[in-house]
Protein backbone atom coordinates (compact mmCIF):
# COMPACT_ATOMS: atom_id res chain seq x y z
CA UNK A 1 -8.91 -15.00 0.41
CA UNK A 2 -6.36 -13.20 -1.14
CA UNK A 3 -5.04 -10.31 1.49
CA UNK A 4 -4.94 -13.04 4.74
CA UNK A 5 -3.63 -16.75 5.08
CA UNK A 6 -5.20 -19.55 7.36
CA UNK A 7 -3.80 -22.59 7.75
CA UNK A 8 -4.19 -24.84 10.76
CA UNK A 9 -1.56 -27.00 11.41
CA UNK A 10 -1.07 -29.00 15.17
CA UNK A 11 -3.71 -27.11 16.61
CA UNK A 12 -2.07 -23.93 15.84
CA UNK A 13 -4.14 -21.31 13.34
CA UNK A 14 -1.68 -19.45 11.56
CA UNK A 15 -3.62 -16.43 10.56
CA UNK A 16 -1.21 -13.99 8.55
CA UNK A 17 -2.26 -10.67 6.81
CA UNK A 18 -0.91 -10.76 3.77
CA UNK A 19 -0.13 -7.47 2.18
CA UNK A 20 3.80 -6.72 3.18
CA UNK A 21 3.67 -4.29 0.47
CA UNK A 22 0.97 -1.90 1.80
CA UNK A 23 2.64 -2.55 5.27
CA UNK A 24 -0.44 -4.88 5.34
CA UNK A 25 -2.86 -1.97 5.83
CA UNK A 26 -6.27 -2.33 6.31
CA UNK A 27 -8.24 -2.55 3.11
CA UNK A 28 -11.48 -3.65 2.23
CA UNK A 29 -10.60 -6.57 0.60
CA UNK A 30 -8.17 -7.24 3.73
CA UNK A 31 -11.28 -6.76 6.00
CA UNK A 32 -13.50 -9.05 4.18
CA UNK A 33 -10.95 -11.95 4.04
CA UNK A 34 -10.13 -11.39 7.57
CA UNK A 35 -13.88 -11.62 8.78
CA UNK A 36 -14.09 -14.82 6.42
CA UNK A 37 -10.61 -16.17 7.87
CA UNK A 38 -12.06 -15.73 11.94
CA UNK A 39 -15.34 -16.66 11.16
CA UNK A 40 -14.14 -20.16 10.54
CA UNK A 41 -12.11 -20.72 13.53
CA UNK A 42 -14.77 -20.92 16.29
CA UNK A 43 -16.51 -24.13 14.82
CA UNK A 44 -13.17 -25.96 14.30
CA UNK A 45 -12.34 -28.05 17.18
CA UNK A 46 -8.69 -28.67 15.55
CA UNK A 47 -8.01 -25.36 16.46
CA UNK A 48 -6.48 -24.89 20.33
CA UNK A 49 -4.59 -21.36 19.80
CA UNK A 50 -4.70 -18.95 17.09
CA UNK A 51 -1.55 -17.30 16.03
CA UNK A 52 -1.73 -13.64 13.81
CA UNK A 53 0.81 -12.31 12.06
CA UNK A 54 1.61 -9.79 9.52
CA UNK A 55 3.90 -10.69 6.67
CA UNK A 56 7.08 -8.73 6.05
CA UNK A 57 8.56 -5.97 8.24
CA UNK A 58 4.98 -4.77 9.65
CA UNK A 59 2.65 -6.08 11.66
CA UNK A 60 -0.64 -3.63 10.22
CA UNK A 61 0.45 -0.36 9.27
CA UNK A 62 -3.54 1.14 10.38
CA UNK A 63 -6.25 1.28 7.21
CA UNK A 64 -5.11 1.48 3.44
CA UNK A 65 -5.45 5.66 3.04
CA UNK A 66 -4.64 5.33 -0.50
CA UNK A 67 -7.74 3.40 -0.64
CA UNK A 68 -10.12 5.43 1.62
CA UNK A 69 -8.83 9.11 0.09
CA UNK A 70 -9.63 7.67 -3.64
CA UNK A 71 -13.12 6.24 -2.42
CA UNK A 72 -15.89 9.31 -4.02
CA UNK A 73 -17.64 8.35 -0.46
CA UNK A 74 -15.14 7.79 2.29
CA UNK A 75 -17.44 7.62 5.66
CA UNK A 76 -19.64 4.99 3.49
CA UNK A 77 -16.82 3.25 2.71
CA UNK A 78 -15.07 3.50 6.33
CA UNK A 79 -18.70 2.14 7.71
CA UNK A 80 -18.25 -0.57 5.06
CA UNK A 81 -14.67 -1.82 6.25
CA UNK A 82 -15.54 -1.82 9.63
CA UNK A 83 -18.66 -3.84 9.38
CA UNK A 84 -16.12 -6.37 8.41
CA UNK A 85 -13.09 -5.84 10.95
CA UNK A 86 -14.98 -5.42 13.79
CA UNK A 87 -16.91 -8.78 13.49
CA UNK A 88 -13.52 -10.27 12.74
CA UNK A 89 -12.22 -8.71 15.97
CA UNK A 90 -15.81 -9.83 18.12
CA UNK A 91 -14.88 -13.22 16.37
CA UNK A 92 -11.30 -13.44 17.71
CA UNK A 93 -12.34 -12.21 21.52
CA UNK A 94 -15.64 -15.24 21.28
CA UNK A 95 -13.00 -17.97 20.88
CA UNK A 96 -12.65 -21.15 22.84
CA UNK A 97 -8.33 -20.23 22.40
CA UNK A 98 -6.01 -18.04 23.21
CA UNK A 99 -4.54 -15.66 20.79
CA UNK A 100 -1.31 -14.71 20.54
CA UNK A 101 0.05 -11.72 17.95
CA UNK A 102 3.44 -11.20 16.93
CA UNK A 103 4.15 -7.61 15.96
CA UNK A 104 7.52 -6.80 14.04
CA UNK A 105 7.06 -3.11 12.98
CA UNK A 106 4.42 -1.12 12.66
CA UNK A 107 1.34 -1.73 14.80
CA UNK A 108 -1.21 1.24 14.45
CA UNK A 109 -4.43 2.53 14.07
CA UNK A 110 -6.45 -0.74 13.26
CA UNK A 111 -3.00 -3.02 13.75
CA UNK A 112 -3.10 -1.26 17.16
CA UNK A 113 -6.37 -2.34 18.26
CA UNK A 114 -5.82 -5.96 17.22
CA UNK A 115 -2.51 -6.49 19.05
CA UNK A 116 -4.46 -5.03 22.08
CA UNK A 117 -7.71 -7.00 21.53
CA UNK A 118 -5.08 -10.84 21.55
CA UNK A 119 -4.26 -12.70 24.92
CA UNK A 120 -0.54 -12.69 24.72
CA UNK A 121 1.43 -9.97 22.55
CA UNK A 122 5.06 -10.39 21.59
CA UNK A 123 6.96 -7.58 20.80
CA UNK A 124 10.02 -7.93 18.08
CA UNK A 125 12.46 -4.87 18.79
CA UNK A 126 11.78 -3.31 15.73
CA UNK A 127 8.10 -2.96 17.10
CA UNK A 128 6.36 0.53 16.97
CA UNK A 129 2.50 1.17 18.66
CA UNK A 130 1.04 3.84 17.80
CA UNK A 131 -2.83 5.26 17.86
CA UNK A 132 -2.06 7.50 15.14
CA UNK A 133 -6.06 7.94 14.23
CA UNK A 134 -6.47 11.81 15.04
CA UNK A 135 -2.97 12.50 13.83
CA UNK A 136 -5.47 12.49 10.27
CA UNK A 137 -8.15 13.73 11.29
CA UNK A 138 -10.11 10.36 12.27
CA UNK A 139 -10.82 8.52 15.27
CA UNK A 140 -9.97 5.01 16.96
CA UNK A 141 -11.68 1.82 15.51
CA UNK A 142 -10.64 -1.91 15.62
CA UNK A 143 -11.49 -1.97 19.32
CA UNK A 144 -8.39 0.65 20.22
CA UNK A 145 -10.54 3.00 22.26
CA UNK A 146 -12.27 0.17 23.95
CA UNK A 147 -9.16 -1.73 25.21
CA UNK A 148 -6.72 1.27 25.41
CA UNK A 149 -7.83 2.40 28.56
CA UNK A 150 -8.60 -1.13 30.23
CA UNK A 151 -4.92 -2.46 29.52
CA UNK A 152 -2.79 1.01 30.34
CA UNK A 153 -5.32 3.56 32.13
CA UNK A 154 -7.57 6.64 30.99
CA UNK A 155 -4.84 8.82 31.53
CA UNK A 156 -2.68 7.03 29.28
CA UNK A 157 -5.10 5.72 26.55
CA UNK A 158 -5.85 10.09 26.47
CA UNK A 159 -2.25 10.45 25.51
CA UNK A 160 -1.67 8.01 23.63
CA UNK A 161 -5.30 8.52 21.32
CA UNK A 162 -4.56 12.54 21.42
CA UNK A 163 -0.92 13.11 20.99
CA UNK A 164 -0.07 9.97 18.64
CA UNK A 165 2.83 9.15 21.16
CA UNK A 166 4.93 6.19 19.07
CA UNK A 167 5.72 3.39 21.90
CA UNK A 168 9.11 1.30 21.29
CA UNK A 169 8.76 -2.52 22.52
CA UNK A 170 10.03 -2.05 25.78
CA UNK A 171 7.73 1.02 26.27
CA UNK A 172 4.69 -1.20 24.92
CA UNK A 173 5.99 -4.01 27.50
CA UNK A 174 6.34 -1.57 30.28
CA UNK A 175 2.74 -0.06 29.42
CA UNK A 176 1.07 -3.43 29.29
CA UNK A 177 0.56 -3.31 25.60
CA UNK A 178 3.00 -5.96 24.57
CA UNK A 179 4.18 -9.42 26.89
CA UNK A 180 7.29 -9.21 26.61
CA UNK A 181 10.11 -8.21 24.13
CA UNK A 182 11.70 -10.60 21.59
CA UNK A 183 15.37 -9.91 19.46
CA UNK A 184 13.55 -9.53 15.62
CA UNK A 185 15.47 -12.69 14.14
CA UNK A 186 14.23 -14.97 17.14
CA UNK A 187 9.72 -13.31 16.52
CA UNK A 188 8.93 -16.13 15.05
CA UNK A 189 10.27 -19.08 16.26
CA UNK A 190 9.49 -17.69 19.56
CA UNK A 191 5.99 -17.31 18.64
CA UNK A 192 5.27 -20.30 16.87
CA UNK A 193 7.18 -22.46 20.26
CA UNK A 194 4.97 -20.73 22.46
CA UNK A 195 1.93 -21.12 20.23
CA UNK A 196 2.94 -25.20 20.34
CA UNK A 197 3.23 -25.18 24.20
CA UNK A 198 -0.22 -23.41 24.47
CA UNK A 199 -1.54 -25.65 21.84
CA UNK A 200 -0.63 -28.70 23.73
CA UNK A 201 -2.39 -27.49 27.05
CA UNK A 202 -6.03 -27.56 28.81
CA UNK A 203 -7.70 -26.04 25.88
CA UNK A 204 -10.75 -26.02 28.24
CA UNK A 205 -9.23 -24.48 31.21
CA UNK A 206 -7.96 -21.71 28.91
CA UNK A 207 -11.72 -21.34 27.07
CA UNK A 208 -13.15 -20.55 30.57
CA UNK A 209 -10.03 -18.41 32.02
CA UNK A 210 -9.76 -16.39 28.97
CA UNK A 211 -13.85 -15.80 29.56
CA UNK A 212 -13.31 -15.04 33.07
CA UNK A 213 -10.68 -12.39 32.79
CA UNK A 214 -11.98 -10.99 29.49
CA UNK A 215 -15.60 -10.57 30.73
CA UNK A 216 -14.77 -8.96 34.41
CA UNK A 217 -14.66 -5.28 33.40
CA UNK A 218 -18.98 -5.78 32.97
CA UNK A 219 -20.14 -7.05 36.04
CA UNK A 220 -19.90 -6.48 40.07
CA UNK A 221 -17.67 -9.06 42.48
CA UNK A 222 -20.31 -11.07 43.39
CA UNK A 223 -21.85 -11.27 39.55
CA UNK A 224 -18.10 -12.20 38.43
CA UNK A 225 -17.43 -14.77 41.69
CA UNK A 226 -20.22 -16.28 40.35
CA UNK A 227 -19.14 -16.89 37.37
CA UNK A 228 -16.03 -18.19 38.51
CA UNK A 229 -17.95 -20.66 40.84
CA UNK A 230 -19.71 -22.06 37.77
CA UNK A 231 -16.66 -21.93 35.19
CA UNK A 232 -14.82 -23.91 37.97
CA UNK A 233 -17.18 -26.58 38.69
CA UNK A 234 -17.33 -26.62 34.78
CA UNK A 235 -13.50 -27.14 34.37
CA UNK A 236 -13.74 -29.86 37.35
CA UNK A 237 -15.93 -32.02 35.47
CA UNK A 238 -13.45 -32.58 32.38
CA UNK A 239 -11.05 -34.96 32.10
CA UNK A 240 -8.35 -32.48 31.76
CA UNK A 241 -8.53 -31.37 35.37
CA UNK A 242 -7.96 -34.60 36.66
CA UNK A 243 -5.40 -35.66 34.16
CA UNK A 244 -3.95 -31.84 35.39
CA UNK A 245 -4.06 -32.89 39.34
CA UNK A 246 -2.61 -36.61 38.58
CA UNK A 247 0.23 -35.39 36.59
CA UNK A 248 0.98 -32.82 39.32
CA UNK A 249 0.88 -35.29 42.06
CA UNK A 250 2.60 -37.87 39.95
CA UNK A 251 5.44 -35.49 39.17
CA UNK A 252 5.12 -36.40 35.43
CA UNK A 253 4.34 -34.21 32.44
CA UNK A 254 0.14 -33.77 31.96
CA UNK A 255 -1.40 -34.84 28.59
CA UNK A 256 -4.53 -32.84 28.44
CA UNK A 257 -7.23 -33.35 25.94
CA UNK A 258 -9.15 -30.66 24.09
């Protein structure tokens, strides 16, 4: 992979996209070596949260359009470069951990659908989200148009997805795009200490919360109470609940297992 790092270091996957000087835009080569990058992670048990970033000033700057005008066939080539990135995306949202994304600068198009498709999105203050797909002519990929409206409304994914509104971090916070807001010098310690303190938790609990919450949009209250009867019982059975309960009742810090 030459367009996105992985390395895995104290449970933490630090999965960068690496072009800072195409505003890591979304090529095909970038789309490949992300699929190949996230198709590794759900087999490795070392792994307990996964942490994405973009390197340089931008988070994803959308798809490479240098790339797609030049290409003699551009819808075979767009159907080419998502049959890569979405996988990649399906691959991230199938995990047994959280994801957290750091944006500093530029999150759209495609970079906008993978900070919405994460867990737990920190904004730096130079942050920017924007849809910015029919602004030329194209529309959403990357999962935009499927989270958009589950995260800030109809209403709002229709303005966002039809006028290219740009959304500052505190708008993104405010909208329910991004967590919470972080001063740009402080992104990424903050990200990599709260990637360690998730790391160090009920990997478990969080496989089976993240399901829970991710997968209630599909099914009635009774389908989806059922589920959380069963994920529950689940949870109860491993040794991380009742390391969880004696460490509360103990007033002591827990040590949970994977």
């Amino acid at each position: 992979m030459t367009t996105v790092a992985l390395e895995v270091l104290d449970g933490v996957a630090h999965l960068t996209l690496d072009r800072p000087d195409a505003r890591n835009a979304v090529s095909l080569e970038l789309a490949r070596d992300l699929h190949e990058a996230t198709s590794q992670l759900p087999g490795d048990q070392a792994v307990r949260v996964v942490l994405l970033r973009g390197r340089g000033d931008n988070f994803c700057a959308g798809g490479d359009l240098k790339e797609f005008s030049a290409h003699p066939d551009m819808s075979a080539h767009l159907r080419e470069v998502t049959s890569y990135l979405h996988p990649a995306i399906d691959n991230l949202d199938q995990l047994h951990a959280p994801v957290v994304v750091a944006v500093r600068g530029a999150a759209a198009g495609a970079g906008l659908g993978l900070a919405c498709s994460a867990d737990i999105v920190l904004a730096s203050t130079t942050a920017r989200f924007v849809s910015a797909y029919t602004k030329i002519g194209l529309t959403p990929d990357g999962s935009t148009s499927w989270w958009l409206p589950r995260i800030v409304g109809l209403r709002r994914a229709l303005e966002l997805t039809l006028t290219n509104r740009m959304l500052d971090a505190d708008e993104a916070v405010a909208w329910g795009i991004a967590t919470r807001v972080v001063d740009d010098e402080r992104l990424d310690e903050e990200a990599e200490a709260l990637a360690s303190e998730l790391a160090s938790g009920p990997t478990s609990a969080y496989a089976g919360a993240r399901r829970l919450l991710r997968d209630s949009f599909g099914c009635s209250l009774e389908e989806h109470m059922g589920a959380e009867q069963e994920t529950l019982v689940r949870s109860a059975s491993h040794a991380n609940a009742r390391e969880g309960i004696a460490a509360f009742l103990e007033k002591r810090a827990p040590h949970f297992d994977k």
